[in-house]
C-alpha atoms as a PDB file:
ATOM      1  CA  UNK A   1     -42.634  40.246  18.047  1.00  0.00           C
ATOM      2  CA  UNK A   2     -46.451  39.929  18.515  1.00  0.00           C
ATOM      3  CA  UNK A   3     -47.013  36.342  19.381  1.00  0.00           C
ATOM      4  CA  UNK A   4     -50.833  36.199  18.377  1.00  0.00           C
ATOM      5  CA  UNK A   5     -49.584  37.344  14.815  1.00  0.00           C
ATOM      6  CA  UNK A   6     -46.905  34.782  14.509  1.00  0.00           C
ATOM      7  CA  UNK A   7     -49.505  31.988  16.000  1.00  0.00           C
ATOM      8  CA  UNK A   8     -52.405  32.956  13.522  1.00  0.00           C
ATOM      9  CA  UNK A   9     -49.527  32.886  10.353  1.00  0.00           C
ATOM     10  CA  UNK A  10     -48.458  29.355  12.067  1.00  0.00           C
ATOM     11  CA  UNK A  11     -51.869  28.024  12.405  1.00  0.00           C
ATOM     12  CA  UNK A  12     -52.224  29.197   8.668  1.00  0.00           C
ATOM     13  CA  UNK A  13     -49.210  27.246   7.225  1.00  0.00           C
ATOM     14  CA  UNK A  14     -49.887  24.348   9.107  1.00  0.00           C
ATOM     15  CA  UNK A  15     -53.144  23.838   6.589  1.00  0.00           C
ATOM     16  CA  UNK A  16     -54.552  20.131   6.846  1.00  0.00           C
ATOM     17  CA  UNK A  17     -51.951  18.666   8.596  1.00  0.00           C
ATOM     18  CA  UNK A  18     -52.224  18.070  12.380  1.00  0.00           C
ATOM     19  CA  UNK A  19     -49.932  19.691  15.217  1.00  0.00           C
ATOM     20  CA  UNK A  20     -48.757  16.228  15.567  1.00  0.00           C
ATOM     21  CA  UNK A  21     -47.566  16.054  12.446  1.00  0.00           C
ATOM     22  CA  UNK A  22     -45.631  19.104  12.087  1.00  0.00           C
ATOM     23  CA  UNK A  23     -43.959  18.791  15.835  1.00  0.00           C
ATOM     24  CA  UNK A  24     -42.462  15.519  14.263  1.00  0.00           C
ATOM     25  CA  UNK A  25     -41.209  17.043  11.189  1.00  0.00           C
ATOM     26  CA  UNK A  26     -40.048  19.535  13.217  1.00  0.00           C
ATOM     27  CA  UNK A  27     -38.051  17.230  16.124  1.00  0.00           C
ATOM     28  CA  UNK A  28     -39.951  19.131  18.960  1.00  0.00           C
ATOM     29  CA  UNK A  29     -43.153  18.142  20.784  1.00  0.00           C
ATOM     30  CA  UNK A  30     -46.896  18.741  19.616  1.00  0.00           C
ATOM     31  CA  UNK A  31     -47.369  20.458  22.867  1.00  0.00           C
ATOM     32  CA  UNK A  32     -45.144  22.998  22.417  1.00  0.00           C
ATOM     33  CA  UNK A  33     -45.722  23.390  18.805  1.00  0.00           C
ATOM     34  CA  UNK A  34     -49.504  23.853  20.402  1.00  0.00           C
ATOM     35  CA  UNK A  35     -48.067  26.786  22.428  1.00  0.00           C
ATOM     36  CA  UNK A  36     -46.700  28.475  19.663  1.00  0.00           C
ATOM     37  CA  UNK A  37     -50.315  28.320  17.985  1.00  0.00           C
ATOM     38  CA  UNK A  38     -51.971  29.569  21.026  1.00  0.00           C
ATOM     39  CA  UNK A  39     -49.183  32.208  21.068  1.00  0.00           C
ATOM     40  CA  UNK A  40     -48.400  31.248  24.518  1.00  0.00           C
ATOM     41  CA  UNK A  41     -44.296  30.824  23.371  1.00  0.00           C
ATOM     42  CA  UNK A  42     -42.530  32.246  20.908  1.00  0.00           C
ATOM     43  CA  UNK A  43     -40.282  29.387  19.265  1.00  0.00           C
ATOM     44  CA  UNK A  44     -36.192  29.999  19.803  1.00  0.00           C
ATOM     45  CA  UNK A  45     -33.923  30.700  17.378  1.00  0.00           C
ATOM     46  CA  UNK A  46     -33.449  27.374  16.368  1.00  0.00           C
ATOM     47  CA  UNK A  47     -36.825  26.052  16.419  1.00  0.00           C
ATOM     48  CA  UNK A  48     -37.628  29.094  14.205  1.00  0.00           C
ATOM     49  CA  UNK A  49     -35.115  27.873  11.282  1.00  0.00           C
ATOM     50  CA  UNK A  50     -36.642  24.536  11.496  1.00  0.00           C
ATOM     51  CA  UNK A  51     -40.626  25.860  10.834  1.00  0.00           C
ATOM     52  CA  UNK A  52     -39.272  28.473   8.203  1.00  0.00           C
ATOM     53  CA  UNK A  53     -37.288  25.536   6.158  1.00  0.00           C
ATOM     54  CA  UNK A  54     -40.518  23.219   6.639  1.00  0.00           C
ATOM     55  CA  UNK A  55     -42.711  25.838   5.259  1.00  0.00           C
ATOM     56  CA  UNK A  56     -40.364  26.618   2.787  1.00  0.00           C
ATOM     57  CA  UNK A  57     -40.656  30.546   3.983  1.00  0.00           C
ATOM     58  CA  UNK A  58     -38.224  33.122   5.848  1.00  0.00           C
ATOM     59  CA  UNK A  59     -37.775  33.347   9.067  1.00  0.00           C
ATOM     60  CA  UNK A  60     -38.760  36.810   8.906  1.00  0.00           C
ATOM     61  CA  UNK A  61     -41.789  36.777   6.915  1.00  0.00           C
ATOM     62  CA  UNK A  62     -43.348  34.082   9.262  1.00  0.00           C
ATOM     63  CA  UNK A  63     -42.179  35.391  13.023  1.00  0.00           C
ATOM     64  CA  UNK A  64     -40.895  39.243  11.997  1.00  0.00           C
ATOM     65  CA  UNK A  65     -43.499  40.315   9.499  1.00  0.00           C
ATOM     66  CA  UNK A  66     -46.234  43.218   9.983  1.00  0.00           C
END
């Protein structure tokens, strides 16, 4: 799992909308939806379900793709 890959895809859903926004959707925090942009963490399990159902995507093709 290359976490610069999986930020840049996140960064790249995330479109118009702010951090802030998304975190809520999401139920976690805009800072650590910020670390998962600056590829600094790598979401859990969990957390990963959550951003593929919000952008309507797989889990794999967002956090498992080449």
């Amino acid at each position: 799992m290359d976490a610069q890959k999986i930020a840049d895809r996140l960064i790249k859903l995330r479109g118009n909308r702010t951090q802030a926004e998304v975190a809520e959707a999401l139920g976690i925090s805009q800072s650590a939806y910020s670390m998962y942009e600056n590829g600094e963490r790598i979401p859990r399990d969990e957390i990963k379900k959550r951003i593929a159902q919000f952008y309507k995507r797989s889990v794999n093709t967002i956090f498992f793709a080449d």
